[in-house]
N, C-alpha and C. Protein backbone atom coordinates (compact mmCIF):
# COMPACT_ATOMS: atom_id res chain seq x y z
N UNK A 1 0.81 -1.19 0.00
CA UNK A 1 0.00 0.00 0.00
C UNK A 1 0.86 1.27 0.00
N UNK A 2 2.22 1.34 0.77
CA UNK A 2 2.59 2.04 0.98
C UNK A 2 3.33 2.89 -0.86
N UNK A 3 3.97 1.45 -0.87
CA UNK A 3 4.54 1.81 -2.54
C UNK A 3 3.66 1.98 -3.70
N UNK A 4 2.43 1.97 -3.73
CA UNK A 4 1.14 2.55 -4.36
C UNK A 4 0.62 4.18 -3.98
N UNK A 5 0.76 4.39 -3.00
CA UNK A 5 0.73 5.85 -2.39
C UNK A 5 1.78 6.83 -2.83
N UNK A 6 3.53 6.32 -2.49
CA UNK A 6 4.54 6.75 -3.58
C UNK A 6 4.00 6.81 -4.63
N UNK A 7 3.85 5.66 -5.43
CA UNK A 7 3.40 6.00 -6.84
C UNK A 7 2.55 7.15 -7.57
N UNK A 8 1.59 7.03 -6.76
CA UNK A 8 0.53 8.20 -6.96
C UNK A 8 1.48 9.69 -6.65
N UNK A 9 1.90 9.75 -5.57
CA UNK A 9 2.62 10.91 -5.14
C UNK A 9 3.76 11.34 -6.30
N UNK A 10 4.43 10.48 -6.47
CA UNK A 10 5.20 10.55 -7.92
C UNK A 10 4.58 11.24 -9.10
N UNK A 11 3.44 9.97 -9.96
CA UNK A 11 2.81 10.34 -10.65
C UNK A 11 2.01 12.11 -10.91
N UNK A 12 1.78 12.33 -10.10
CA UNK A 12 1.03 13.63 -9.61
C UNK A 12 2.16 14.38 -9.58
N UNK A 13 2.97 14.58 -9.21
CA UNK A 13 4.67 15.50 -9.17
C UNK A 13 4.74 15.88 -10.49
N UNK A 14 5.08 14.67 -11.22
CA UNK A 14 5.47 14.93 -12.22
C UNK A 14 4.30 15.72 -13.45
N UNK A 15 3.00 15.12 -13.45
CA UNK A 15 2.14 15.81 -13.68
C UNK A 15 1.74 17.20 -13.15
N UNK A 16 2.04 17.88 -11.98
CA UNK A 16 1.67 18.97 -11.93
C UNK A 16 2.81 20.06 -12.50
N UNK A 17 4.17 19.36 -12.89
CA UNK A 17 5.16 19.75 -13.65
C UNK A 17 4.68 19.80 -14.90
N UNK A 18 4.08 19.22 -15.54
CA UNK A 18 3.87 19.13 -17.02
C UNK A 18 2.75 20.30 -17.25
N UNK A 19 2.22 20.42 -16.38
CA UNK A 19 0.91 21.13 -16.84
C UNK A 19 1.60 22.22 -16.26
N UNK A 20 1.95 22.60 -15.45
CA UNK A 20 2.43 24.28 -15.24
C UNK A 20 3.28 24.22 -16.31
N UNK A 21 4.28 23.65 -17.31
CA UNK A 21 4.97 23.68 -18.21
C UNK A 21 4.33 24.12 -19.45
N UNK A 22 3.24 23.40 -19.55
CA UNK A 22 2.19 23.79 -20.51
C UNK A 22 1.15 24.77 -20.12
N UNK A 23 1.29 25.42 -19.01
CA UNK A 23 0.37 26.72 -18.99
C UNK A 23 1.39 28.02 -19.34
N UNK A 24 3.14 27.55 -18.89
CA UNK A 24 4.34 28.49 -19.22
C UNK A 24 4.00 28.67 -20.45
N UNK A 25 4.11 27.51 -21.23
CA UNK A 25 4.15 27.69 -22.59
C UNK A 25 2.85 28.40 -23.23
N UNK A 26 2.03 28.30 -23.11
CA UNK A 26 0.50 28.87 -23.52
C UNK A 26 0.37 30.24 -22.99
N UNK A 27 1.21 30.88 -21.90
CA UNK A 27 0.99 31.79 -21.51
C UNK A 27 1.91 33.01 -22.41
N UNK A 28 3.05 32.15 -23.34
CA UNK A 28 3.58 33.52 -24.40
C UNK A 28 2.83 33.57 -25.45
N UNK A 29 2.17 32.70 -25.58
CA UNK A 29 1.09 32.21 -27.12
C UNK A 29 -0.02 33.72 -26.51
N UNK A 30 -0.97 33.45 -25.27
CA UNK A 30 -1.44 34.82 -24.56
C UNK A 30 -0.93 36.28 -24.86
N UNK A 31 -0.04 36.08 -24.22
CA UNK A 31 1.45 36.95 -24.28
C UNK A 31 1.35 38.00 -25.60
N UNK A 32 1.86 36.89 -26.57
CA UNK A 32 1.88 37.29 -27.89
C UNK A 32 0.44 38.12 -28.82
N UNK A 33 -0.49 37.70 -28.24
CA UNK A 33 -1.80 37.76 -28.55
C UNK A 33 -1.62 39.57 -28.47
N UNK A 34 -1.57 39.91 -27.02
CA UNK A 34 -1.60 41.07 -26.28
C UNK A 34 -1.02 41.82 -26.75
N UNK A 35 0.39 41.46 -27.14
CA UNK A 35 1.33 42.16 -28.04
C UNK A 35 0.83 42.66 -29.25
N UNK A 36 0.39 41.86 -30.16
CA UNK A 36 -0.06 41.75 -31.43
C UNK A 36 -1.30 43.30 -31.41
N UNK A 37 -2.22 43.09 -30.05
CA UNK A 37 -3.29 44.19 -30.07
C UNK A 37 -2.74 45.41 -30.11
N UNK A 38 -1.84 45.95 -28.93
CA UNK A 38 -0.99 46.76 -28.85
C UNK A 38 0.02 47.84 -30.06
N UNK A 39 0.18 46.55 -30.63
CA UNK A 39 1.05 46.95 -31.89
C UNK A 39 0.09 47.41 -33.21
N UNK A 40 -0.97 46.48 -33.37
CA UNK A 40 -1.75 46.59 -34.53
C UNK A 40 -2.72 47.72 -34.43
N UNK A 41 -3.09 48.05 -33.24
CA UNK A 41 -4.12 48.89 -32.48
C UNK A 41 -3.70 50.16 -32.14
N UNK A 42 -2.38 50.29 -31.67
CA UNK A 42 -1.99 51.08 -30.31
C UNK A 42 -3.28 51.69 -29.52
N UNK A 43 -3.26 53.12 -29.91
CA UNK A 43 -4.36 53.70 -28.82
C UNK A 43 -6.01 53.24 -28.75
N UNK A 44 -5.76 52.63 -30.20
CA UNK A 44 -7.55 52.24 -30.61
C UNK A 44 -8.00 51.30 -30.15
N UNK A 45 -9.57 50.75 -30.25
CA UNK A 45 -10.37 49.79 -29.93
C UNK A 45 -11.06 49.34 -30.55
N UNK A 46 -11.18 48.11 -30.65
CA UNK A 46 -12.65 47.68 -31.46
C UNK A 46 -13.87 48.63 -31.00
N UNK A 47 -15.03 48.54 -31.85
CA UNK A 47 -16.23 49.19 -31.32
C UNK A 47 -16.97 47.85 -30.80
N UNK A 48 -17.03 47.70 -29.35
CA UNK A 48 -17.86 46.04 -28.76
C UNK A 48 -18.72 46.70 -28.15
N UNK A 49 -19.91 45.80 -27.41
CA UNK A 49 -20.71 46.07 -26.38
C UNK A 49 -20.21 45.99 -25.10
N UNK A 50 -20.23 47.35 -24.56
CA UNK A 50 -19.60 47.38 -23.43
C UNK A 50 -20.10 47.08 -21.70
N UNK A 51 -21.67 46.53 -22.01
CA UNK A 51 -22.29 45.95 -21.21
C UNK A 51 -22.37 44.11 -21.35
N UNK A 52 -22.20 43.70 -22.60
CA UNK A 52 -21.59 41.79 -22.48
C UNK A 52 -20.46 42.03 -22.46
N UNK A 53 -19.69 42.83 -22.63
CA UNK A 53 -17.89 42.39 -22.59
C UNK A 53 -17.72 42.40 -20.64
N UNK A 54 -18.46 42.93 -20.07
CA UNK A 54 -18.64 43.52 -18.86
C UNK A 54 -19.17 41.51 -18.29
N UNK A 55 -20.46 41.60 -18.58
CA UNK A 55 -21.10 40.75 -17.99
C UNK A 55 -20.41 38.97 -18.32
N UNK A 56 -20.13 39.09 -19.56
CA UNK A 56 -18.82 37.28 -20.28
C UNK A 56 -17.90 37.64 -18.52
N UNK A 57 -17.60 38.77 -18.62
CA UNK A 57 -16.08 38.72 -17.39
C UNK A 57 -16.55 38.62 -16.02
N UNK A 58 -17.73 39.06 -15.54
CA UNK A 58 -18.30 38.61 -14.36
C UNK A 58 -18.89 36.79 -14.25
N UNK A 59 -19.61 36.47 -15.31
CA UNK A 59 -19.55 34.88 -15.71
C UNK A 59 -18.59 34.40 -15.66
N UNK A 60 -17.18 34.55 -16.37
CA UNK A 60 -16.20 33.97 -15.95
C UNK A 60 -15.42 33.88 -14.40
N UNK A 61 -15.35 35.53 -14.12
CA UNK A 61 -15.13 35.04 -12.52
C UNK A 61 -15.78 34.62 -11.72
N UNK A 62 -17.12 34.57 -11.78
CA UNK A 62 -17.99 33.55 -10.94
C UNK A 62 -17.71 32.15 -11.25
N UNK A 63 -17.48 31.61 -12.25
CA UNK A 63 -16.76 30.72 -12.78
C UNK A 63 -15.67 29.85 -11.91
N UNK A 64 -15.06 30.78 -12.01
CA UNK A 64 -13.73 30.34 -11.64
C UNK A 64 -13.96 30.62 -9.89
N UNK A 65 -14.71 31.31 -8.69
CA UNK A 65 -15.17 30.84 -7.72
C UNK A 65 -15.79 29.44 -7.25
N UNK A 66 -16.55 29.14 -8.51
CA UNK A 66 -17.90 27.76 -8.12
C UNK A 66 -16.75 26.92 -8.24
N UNK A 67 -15.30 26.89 -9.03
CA UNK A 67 -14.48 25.78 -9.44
C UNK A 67 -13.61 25.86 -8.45
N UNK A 68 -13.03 26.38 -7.63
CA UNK A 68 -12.67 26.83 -6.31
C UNK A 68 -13.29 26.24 -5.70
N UNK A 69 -14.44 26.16 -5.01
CA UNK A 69 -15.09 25.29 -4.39
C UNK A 69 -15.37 23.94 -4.74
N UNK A 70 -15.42 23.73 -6.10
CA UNK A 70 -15.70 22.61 -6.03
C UNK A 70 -14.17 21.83 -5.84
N UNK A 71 -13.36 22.11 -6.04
CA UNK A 71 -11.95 21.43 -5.77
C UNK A 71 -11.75 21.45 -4.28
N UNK A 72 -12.00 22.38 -3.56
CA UNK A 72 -11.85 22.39 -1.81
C UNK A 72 -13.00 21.44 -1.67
N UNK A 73 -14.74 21.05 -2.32
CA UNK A 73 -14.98 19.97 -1.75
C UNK A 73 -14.77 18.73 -1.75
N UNK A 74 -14.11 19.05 -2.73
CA UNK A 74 -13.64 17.57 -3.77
C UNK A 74 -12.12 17.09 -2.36
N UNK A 75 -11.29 18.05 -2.25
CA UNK A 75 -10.25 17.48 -1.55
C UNK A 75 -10.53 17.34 0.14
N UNK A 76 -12.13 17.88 0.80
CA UNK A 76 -12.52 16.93 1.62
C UNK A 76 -13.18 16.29 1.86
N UNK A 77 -13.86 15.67 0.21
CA UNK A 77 -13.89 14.35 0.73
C UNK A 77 -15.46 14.25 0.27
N UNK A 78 -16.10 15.76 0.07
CA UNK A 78 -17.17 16.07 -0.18
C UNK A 78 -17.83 15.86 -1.57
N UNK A 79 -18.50 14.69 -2.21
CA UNK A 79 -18.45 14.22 -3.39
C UNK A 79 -19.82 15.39 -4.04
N UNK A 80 -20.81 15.03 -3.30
CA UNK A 80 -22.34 16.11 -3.60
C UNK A 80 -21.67 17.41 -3.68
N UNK A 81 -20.95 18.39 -2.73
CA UNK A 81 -20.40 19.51 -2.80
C UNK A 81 -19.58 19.57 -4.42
N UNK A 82 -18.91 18.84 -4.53
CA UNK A 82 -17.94 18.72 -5.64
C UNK A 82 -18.38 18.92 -7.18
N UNK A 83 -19.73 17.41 -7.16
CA UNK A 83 -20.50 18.36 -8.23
C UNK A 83 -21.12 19.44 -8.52
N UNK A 84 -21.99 19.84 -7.11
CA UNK A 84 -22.67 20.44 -7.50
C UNK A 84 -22.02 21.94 -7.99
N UNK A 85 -20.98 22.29 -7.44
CA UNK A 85 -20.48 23.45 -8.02
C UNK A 85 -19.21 23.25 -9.08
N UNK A 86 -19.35 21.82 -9.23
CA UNK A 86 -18.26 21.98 -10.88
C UNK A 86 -19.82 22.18 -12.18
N UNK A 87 -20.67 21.47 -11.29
CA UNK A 87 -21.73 21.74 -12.47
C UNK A 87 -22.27 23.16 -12.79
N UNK A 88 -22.19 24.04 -11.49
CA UNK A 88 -22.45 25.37 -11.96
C UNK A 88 -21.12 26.07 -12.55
N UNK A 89 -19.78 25.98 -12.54
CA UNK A 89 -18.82 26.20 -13.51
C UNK A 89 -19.00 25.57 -14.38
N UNK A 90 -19.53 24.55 -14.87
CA UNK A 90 -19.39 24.19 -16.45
C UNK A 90 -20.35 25.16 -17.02
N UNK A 91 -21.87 24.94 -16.16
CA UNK A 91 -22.78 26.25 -16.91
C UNK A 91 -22.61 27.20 -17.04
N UNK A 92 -21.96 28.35 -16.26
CA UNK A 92 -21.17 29.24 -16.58
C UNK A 92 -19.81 29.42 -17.46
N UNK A 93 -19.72 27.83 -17.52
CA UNK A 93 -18.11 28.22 -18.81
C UNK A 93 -19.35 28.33 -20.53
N UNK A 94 -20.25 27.77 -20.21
CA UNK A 94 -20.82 27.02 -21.67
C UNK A 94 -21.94 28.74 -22.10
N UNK A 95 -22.26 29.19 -20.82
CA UNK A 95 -23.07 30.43 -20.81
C UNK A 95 -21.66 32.13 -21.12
N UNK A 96 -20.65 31.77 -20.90
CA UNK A 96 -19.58 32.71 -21.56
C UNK A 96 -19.79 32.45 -22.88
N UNK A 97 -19.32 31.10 -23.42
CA UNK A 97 -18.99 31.01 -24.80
C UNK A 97 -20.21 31.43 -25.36
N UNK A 98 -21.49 30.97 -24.61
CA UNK A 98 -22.65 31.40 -25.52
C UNK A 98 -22.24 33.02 -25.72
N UNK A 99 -22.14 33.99 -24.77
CA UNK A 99 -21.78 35.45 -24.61
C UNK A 99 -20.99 35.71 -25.71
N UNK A 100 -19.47 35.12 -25.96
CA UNK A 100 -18.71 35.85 -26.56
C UNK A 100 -18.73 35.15 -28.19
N UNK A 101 -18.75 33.79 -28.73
CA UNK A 101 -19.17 33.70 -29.76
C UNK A 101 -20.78 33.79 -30.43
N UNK A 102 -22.10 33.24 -29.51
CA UNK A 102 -22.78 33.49 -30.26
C UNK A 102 -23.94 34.23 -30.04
N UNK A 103 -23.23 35.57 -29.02
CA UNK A 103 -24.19 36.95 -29.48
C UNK A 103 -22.90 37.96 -29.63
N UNK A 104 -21.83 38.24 -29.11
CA UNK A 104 -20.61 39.68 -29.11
C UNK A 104 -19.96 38.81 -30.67
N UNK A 105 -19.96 37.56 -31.40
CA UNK A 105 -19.38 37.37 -32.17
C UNK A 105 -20.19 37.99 -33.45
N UNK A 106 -21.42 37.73 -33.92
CA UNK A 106 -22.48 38.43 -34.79
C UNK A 106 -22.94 39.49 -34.63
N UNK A 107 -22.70 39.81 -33.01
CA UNK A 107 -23.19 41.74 -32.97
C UNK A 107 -21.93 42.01 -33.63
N UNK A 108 -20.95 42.18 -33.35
CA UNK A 108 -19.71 42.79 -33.56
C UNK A 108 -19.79 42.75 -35.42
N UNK A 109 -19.97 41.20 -35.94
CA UNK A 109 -19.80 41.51 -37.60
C UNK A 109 -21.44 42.12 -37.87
N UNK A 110 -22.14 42.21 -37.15
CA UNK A 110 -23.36 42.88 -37.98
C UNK A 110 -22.70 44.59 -37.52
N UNK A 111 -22.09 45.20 -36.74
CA UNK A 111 -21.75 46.26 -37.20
C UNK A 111 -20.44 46.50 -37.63
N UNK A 112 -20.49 45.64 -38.48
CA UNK A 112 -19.04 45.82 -39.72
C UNK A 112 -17.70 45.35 -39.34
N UNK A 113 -17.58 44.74 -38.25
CA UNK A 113 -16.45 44.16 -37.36
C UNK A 113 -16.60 42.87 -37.84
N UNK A 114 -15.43 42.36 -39.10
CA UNK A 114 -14.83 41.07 -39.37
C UNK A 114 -13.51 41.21 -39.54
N UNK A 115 -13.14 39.71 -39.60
CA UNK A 115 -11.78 39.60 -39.71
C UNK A 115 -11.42 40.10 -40.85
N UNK A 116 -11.62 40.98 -42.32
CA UNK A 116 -10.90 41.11 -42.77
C UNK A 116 -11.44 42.85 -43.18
N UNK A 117 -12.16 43.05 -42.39
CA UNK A 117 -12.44 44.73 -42.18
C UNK A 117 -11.63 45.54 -41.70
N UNK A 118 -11.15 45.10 -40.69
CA UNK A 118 -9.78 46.05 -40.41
C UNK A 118 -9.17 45.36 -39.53
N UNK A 119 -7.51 45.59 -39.15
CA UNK A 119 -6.66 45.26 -37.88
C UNK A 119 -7.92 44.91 -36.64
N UNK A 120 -8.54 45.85 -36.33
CA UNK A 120 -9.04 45.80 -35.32
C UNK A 120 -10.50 44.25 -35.17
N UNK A 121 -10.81 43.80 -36.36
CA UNK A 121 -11.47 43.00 -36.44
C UNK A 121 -10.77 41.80 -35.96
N UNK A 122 -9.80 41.54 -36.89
CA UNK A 122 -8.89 40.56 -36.82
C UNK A 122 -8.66 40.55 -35.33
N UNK A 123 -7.81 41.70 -34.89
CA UNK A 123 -7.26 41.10 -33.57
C UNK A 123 -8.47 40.90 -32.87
N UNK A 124 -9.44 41.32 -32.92
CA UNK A 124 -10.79 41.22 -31.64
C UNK A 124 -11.34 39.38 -31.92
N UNK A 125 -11.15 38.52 -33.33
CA UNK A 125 -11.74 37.71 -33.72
C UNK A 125 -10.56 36.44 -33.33
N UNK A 126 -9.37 36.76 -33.30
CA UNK A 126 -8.45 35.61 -32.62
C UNK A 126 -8.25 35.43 -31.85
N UNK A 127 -8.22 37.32 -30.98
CA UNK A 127 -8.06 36.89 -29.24
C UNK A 127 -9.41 36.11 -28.52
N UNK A 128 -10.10 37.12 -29.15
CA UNK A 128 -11.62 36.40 -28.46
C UNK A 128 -11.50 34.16 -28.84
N UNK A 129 -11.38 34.59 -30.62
CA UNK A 129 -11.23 32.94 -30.73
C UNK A 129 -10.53 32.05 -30.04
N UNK A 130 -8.98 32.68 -30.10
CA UNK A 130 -8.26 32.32 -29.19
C UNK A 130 -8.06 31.51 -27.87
N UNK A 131 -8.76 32.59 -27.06
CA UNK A 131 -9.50 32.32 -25.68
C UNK A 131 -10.92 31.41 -25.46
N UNK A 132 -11.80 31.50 -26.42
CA UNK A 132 -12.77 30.50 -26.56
C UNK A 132 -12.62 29.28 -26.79
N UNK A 133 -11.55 28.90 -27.91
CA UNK A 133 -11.29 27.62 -27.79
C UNK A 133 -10.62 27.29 -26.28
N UNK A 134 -10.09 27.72 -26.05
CA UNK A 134 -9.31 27.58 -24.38
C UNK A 134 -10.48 27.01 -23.25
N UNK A 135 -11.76 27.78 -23.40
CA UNK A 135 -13.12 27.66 -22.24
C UNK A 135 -13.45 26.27 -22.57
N UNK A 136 -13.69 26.28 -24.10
CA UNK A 136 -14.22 25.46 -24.76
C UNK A 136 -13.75 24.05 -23.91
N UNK A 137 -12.60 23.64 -24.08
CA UNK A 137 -11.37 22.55 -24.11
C UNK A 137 -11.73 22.51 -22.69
N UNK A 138 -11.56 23.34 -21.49
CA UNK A 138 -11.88 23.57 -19.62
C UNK A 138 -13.28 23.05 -19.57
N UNK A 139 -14.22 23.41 -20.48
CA UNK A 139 -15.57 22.94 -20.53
C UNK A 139 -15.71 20.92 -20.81
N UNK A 140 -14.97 20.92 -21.43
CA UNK A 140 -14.55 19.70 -21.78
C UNK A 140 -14.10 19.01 -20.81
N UNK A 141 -12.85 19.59 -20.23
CA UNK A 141 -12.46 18.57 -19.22
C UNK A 141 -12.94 18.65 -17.93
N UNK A 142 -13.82 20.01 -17.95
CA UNK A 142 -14.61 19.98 -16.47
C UNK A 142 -15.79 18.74 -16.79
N UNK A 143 -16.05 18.59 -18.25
CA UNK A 143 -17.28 17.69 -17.96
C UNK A 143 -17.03 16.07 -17.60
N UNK A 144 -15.75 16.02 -18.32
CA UNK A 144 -15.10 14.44 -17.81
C UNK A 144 -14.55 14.50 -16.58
N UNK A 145 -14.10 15.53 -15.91
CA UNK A 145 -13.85 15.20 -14.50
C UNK A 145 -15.35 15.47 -13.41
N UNK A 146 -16.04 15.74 -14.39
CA UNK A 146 -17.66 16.08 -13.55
C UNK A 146 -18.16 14.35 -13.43
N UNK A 147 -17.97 13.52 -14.82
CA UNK A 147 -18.57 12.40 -14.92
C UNK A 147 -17.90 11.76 -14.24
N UNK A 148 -16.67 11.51 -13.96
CA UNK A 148 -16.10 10.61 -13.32
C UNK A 148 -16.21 10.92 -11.79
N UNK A 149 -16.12 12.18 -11.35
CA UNK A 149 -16.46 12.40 -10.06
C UNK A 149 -18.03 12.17 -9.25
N UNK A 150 -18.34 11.86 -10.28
CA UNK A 150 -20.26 11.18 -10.16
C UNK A 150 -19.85 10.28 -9.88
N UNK A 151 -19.15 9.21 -10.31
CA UNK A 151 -19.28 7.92 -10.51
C UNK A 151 -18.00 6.98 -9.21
N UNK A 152 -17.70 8.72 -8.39
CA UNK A 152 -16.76 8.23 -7.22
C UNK A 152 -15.40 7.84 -7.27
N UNK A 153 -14.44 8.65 -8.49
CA UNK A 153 -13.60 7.92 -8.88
C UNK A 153 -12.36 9.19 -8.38
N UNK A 154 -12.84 10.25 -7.45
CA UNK A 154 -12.17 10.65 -6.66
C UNK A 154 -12.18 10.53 -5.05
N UNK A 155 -10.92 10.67 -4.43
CA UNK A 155 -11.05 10.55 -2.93
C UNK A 155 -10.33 12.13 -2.52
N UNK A 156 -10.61 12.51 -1.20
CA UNK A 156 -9.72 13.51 -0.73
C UNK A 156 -8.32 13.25 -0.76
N UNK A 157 -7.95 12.13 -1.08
CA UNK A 157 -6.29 11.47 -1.03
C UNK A 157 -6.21 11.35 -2.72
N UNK A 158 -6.89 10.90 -3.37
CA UNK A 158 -6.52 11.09 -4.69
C UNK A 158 -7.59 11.79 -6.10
N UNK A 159 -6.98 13.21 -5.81
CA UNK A 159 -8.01 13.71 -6.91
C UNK A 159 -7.39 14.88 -7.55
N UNK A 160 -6.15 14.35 -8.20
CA UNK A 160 -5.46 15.60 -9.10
C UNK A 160 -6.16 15.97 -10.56
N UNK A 161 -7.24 14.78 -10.86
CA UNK A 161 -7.81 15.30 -11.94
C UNK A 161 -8.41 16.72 -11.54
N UNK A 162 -9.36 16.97 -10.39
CA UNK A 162 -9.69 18.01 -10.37
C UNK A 162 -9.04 19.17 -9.94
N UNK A 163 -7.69 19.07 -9.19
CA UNK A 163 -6.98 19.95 -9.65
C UNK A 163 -6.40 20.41 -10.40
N UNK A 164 -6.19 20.12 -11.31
CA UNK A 164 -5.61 20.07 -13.12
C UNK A 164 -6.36 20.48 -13.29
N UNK A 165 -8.19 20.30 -13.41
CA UNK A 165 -8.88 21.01 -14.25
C UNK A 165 -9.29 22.34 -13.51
N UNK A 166 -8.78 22.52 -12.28
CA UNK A 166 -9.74 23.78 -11.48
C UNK A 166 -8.02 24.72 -11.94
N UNK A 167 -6.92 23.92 -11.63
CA UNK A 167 -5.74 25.05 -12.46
C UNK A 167 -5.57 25.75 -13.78
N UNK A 168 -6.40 24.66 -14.96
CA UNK A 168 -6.48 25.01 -16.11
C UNK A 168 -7.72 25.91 -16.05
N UNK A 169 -8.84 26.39 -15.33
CA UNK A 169 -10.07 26.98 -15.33
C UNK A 169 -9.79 28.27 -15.43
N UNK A 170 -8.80 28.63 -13.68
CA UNK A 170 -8.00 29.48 -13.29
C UNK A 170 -6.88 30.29 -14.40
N UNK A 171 -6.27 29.58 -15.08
CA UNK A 171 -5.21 29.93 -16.10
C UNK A 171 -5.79 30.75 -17.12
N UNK A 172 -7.10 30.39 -17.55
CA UNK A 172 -8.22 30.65 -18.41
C UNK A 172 -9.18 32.43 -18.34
N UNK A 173 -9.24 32.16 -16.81
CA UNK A 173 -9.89 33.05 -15.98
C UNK A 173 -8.52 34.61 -16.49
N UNK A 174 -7.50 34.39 -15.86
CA UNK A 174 -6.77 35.24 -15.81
C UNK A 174 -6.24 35.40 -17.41
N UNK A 175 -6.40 34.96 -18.09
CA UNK A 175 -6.11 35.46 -19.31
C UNK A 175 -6.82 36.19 -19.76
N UNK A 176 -8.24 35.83 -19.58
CA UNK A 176 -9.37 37.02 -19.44
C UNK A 176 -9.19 37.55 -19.17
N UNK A 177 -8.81 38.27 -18.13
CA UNK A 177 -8.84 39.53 -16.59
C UNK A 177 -7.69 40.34 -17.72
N UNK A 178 -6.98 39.66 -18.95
CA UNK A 178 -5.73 40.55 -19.48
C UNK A 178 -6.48 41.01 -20.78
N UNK A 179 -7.25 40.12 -21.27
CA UNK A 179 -7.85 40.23 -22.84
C UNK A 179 -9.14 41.27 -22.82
N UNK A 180 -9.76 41.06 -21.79
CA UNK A 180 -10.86 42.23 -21.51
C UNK A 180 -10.94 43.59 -21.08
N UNK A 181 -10.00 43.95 -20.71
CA UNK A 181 -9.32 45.64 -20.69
C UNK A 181 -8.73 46.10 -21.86
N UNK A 182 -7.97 45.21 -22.53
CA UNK A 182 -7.41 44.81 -23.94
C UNK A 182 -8.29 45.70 -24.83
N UNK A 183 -9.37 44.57 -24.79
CA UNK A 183 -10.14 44.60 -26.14
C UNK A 183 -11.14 46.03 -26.16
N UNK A 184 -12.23 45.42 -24.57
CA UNK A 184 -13.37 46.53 -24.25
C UNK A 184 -13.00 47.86 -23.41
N UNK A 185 -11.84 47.82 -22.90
CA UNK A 185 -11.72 49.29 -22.13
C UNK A 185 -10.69 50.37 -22.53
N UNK A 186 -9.16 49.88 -22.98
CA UNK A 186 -8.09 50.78 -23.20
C UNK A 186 -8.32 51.25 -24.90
N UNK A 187 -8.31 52.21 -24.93
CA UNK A 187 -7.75 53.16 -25.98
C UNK A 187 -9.47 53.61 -26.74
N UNK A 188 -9.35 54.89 -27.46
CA UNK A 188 -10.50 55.12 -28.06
C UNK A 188 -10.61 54.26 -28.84
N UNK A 189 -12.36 54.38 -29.43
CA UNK A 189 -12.57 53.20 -30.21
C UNK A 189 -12.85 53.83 -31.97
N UNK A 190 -11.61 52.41 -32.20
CA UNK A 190 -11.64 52.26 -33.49
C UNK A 190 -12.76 52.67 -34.74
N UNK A 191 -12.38 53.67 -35.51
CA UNK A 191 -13.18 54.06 -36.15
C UNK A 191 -13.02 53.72 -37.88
């Protein structure tokens, strides 16, 4: 038992190495994104709605609270606690994407904002894309660590799946908190 417990402890080491490795790495891909606005943009802005760009970023950080909790119930032990607030972060990851691709993605090109209308389209249509596929993928693996955590396949002693997915939620969250001042608040808007 004992050398099964190592194992796990191992296993998990090295995994929480890989994935902060791969949030390093994803975070200049971010990085770069930001850059790209900056440069292509400087003082300007897309023209967005500045009441959903507002409300996607309050969904997301509520988000990323319910997934907070559900990982603290998850690591005592608390299986009902665990879902029930990874299930209200998944609805809130799936109720963003609804926000930013399919109403701020068609408002934005019904008033003339596409990718090949100006700089400012473009960058507003990759970062946003960008970042959506990102929720998208967290939505994903919140729902397989939702199913398996139904089905009891975490303990307070072993449940790095849901820390992996409440770190990747988090990683997600704060890239937001950089892309949404970005896009909807700094510089006049693009005309």
């Amino acid at each position: 038992m004992a050398a099964h417990a190592a194992n796990y402890l191992t296993k998990t080491a090295n995994n929480r190495l890989g994935l902060w490795l791969f949030i390093l790495s994803d975070s200049f891909v971010f990085g770069g994104l930001l850059v790209t606005r900056f440069v292509l943009l400087g003082d300007q802005r897309p023209e967005l709605s500045q009441g959903l760009g507002l409300a996607v970023t309050l969904i997301l950080l509520l988000s990323s609270f319910f997934m907070n909790r559900g990982e603290v119930e998850m690591a005592h032990g608390n299986q009902k606690g665990f879902v029930r607030n990874t299930t209200i972060t998944l609805a809130l990851g799936i109720a963003f994407l609804i926000g930013v691709v399919g109403v701020e993605w068609p408002l934005a090109a019904a008033h003339g904002l596409t990718t090949d209308s100006s700089a400012a389209g473009a960058v507003f249509y990759i970062m946003t894309g960008f970042h959506a596929f990102h929720v998208l993928t967290g939505v994903f693996l919140m729902y397989v660590v939702l199913r398996l955590g139904r089905k009891g396949h975490f303990t307070a002693e072993k449940h790095w799946p849901v820390e992996a997915a409440a770190v990747y939620w988090h990683f997600i969250d704060v890239a937001w908190i950089f892309f949404y001042p970005a896009l909807y608040l700094m510089g006049l808007v693009a005309g």
